[in-house]
C-alpha atoms as a PDB file:
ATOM      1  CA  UNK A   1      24.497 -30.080 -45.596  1.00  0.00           C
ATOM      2  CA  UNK A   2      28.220 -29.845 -44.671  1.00  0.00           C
ATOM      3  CA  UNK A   3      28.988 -29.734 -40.833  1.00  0.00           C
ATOM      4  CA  UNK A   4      30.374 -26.083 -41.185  1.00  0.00           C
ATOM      5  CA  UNK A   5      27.185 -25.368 -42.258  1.00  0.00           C
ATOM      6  CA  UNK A   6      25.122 -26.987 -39.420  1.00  0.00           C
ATOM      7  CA  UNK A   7      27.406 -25.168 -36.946  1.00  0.00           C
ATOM      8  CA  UNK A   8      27.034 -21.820 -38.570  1.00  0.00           C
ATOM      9  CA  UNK A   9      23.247 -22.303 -38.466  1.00  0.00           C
ATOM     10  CA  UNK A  10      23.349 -23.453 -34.879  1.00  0.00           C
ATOM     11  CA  UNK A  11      25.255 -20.359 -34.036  1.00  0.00           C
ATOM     12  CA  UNK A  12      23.296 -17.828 -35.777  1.00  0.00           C
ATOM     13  CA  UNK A  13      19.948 -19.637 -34.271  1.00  0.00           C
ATOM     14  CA  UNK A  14      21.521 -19.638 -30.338  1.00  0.00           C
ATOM     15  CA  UNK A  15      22.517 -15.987 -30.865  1.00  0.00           C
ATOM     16  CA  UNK A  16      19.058 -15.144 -32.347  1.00  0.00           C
ATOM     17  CA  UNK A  17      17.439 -16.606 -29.242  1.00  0.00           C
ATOM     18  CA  UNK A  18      19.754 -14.986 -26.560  1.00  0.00           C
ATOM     19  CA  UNK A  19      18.944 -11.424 -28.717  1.00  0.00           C
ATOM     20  CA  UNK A  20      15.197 -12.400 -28.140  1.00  0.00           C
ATOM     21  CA  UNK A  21      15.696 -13.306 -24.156  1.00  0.00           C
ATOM     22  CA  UNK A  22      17.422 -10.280 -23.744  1.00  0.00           C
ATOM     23  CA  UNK A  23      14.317  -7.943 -25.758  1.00  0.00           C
ATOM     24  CA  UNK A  24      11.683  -9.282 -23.621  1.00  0.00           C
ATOM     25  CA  UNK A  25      14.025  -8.888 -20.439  1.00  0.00           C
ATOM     26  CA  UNK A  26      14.221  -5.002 -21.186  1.00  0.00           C
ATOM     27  CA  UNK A  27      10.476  -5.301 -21.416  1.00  0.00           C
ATOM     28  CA  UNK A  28      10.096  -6.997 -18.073  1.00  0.00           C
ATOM     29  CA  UNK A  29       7.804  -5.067 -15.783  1.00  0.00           C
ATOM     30  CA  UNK A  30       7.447  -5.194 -11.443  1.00  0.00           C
ATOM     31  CA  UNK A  31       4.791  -3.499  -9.013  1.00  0.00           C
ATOM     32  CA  UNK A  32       6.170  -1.299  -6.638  1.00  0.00           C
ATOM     33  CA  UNK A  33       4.362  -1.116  -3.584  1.00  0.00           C
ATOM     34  CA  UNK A  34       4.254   1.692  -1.016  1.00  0.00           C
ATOM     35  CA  UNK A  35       3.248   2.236   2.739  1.00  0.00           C
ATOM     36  CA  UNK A  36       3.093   5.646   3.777  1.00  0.00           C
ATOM     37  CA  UNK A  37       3.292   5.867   7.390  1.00  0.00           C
ATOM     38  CA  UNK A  38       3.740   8.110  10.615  1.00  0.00           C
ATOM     39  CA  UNK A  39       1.066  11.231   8.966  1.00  0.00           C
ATOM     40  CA  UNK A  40      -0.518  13.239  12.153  1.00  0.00           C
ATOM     41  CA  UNK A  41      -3.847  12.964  10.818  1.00  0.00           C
ATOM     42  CA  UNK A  42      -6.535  11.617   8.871  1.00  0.00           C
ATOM     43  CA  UNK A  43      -7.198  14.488   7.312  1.00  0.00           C
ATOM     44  CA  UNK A  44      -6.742  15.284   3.428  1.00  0.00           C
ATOM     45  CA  UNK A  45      -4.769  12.657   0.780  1.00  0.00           C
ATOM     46  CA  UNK A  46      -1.175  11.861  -0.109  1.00  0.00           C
ATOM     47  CA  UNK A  47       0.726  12.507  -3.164  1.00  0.00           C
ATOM     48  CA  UNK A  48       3.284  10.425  -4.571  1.00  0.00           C
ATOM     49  CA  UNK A  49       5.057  10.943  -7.289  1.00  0.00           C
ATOM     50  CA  UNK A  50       7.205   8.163  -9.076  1.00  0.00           C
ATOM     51  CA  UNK A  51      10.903   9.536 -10.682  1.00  0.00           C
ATOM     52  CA  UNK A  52      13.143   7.404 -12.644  1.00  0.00           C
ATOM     53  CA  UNK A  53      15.458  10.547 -13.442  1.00  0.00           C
ATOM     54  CA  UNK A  54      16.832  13.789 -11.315  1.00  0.00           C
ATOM     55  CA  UNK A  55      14.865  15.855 -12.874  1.00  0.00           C
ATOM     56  CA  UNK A  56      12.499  17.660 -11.112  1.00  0.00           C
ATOM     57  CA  UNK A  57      12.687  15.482  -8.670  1.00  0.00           C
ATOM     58  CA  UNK A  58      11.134  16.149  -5.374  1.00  0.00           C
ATOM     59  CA  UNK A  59       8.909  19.595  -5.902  1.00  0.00           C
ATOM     60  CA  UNK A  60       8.328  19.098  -9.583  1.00  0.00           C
ATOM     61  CA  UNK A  61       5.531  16.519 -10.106  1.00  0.00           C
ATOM     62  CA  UNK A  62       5.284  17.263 -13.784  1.00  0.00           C
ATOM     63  CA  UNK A  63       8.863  15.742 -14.094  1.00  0.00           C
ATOM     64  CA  UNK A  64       7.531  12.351 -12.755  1.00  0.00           C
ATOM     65  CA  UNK A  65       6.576   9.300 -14.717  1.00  0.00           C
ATOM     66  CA  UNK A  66       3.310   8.147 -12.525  1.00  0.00           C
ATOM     67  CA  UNK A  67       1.790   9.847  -9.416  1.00  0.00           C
ATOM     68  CA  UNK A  68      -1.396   8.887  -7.481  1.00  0.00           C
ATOM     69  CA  UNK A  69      -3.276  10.569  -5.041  1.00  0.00           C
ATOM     70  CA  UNK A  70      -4.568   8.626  -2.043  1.00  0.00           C
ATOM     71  CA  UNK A  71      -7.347   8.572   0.354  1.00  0.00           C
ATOM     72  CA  UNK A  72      -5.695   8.657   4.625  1.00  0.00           C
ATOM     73  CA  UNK A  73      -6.693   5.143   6.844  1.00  0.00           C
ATOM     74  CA  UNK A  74      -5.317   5.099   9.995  1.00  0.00           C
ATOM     75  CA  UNK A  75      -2.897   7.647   9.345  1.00  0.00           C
ATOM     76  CA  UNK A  76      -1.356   5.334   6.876  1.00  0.00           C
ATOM     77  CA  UNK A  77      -1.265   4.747   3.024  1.00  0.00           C
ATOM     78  CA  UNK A  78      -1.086   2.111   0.973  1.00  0.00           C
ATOM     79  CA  UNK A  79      -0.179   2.500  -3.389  1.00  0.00           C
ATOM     80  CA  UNK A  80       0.861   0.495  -5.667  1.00  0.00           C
ATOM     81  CA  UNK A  81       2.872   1.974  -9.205  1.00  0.00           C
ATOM     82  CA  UNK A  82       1.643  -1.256 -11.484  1.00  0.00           C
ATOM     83  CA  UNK A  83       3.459  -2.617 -13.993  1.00  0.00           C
ATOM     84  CA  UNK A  84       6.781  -0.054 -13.946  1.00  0.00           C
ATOM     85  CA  UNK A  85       9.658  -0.948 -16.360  1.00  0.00           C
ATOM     86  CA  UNK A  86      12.305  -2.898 -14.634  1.00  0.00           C
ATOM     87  CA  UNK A  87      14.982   0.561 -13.640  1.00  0.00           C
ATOM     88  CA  UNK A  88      15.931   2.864 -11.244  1.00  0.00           C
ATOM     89  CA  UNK A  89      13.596   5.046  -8.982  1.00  0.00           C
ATOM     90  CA  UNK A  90      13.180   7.878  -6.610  1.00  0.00           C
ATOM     91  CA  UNK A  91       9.454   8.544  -4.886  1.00  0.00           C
ATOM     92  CA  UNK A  92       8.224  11.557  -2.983  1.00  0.00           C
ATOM     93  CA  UNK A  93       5.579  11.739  -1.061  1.00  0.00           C
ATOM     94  CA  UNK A  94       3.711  14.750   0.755  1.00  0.00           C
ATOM     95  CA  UNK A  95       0.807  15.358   3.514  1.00  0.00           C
ATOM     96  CA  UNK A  96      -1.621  17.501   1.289  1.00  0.00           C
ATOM     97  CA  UNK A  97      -3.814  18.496   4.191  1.00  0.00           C
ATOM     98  CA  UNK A  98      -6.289  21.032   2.804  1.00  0.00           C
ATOM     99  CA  UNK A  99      -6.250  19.376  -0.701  1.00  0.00           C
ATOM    100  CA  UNK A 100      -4.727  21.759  -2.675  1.00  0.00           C
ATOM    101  CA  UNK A 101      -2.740  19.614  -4.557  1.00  0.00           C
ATOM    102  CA  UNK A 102       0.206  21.661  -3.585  1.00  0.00           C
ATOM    103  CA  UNK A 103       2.584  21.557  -0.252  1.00  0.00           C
ATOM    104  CA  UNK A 104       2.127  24.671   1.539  1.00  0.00           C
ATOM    105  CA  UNK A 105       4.897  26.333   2.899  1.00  0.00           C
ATOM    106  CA  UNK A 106       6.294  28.992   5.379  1.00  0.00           C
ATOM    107  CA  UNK A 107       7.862  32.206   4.562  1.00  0.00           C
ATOM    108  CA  UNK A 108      11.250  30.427   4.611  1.00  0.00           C
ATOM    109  CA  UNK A 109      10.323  27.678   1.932  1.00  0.00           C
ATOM    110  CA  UNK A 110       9.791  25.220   4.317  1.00  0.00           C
ATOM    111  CA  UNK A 111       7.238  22.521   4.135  1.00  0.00           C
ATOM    112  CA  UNK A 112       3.489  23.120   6.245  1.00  0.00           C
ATOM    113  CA  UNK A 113       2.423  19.994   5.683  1.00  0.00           C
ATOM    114  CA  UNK A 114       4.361  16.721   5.784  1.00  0.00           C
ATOM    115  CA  UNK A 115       6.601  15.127   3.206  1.00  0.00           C
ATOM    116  CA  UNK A 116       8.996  12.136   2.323  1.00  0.00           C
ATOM    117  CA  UNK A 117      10.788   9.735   0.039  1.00  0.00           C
ATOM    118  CA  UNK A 118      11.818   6.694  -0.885  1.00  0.00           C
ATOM    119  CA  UNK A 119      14.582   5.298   1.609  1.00  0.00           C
ATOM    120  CA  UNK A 120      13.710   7.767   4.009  1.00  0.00           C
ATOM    121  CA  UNK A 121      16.809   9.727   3.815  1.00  0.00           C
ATOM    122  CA  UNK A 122      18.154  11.954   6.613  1.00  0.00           C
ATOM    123  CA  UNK A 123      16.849  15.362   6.716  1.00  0.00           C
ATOM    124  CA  UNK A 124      19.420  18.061   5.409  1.00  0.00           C
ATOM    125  CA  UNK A 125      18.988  21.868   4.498  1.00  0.00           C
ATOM    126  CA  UNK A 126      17.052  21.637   1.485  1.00  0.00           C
ATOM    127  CA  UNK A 127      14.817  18.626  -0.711  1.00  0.00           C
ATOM    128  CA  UNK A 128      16.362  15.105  -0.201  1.00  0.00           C
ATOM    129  CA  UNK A 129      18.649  14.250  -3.482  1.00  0.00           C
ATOM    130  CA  UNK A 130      17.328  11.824  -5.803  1.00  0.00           C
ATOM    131  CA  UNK A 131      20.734   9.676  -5.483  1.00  0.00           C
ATOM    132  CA  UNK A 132      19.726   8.885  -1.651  1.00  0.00           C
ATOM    133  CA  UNK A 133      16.411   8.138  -2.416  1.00  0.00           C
ATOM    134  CA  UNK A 134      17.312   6.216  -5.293  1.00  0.00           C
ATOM    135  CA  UNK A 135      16.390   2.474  -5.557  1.00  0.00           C
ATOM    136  CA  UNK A 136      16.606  -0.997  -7.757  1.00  0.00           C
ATOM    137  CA  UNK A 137      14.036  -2.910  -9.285  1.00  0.00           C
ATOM    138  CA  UNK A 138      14.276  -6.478 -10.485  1.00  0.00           C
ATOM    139  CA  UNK A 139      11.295  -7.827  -8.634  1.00  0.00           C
ATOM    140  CA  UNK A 140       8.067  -6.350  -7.259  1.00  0.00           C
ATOM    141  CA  UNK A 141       9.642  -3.697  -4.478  1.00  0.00           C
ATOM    142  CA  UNK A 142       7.638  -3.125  -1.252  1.00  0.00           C
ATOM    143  CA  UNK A 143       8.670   0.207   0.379  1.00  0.00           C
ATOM    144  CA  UNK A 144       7.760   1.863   3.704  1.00  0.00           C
ATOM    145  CA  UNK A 145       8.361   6.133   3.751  1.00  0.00           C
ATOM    146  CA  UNK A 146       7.644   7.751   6.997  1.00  0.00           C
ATOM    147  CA  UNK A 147       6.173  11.506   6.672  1.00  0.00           C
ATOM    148  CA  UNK A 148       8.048  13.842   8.513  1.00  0.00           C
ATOM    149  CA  UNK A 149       6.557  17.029   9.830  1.00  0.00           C
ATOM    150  CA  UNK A 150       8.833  20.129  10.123  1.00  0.00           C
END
């Protein structure tokens, strides 16, 4: 075997393996962990809803890629979205009371029962936007969203 030849195969196998790091590295998966915290009672279960896109995203549940549905302790919460592709993410959260499954609201549009998101973003006119409640994840994320009340 000439030494042209050992190089070329040398290349083509170093190439082959970064290719391979890289595939499982776009496979890699974290847990992203959530505290819900601040609700005024104990009374019903809280929604979240897991976005990696715009979309939909805070009102439209349907648009989101997990969502769970958790039993109040202590006026707090505690999820966890297992095993979530290694992107980009927005969360909502809401206060559903009376169980419903739905957020109630006043005449105006505005929210009976309490919601929030991921970063806890100043409240505005309107839903947060996903790009401030947008967030990274390379490792297993812990996050902490306190319900607001309106």
């Amino acid at each position: 075997m000439t030494n042209s030849l050992k190089h070329s195969l040398i290349s083509i196998f170093v190439v082959l393996i970064s290719f391979s790091g890289f595939a499982q590295s776009e496979k890699a998966t974290v847990n992203i962990i959530v505290k819900v915290v601040d609700l005024r009672s104990n009374n019903g279960k809280v929604g979240l809803t897991l976005f990696n896109t715009e979309q939909g995203f805070p009102s439209e549940p349907d648009n989101a890629i997990a969502k769970k549905y958790i039993e109040i302790k202590d006026k707090t919460v505690l999820a966890t979205f297992e095993n979530v592709p290694i992107g980009k993410y927005a969360i909502a959260a809401y206060h559903d009371e009376d169980e419903d499954t739905e957020i109630e609201t006043n005449w105006m549009g505005i929210p009976k029962e309490g919601t929030g998101s991921s970063n806890n973003p100043k409240s505005r006119m309107g839903p947060p936007r996903y790009k401030d409640c947008e967030f990274d994840t390379r490792q297993t994320k812990e996050l902490t969203i306190k319900m607001k009340y309106f």
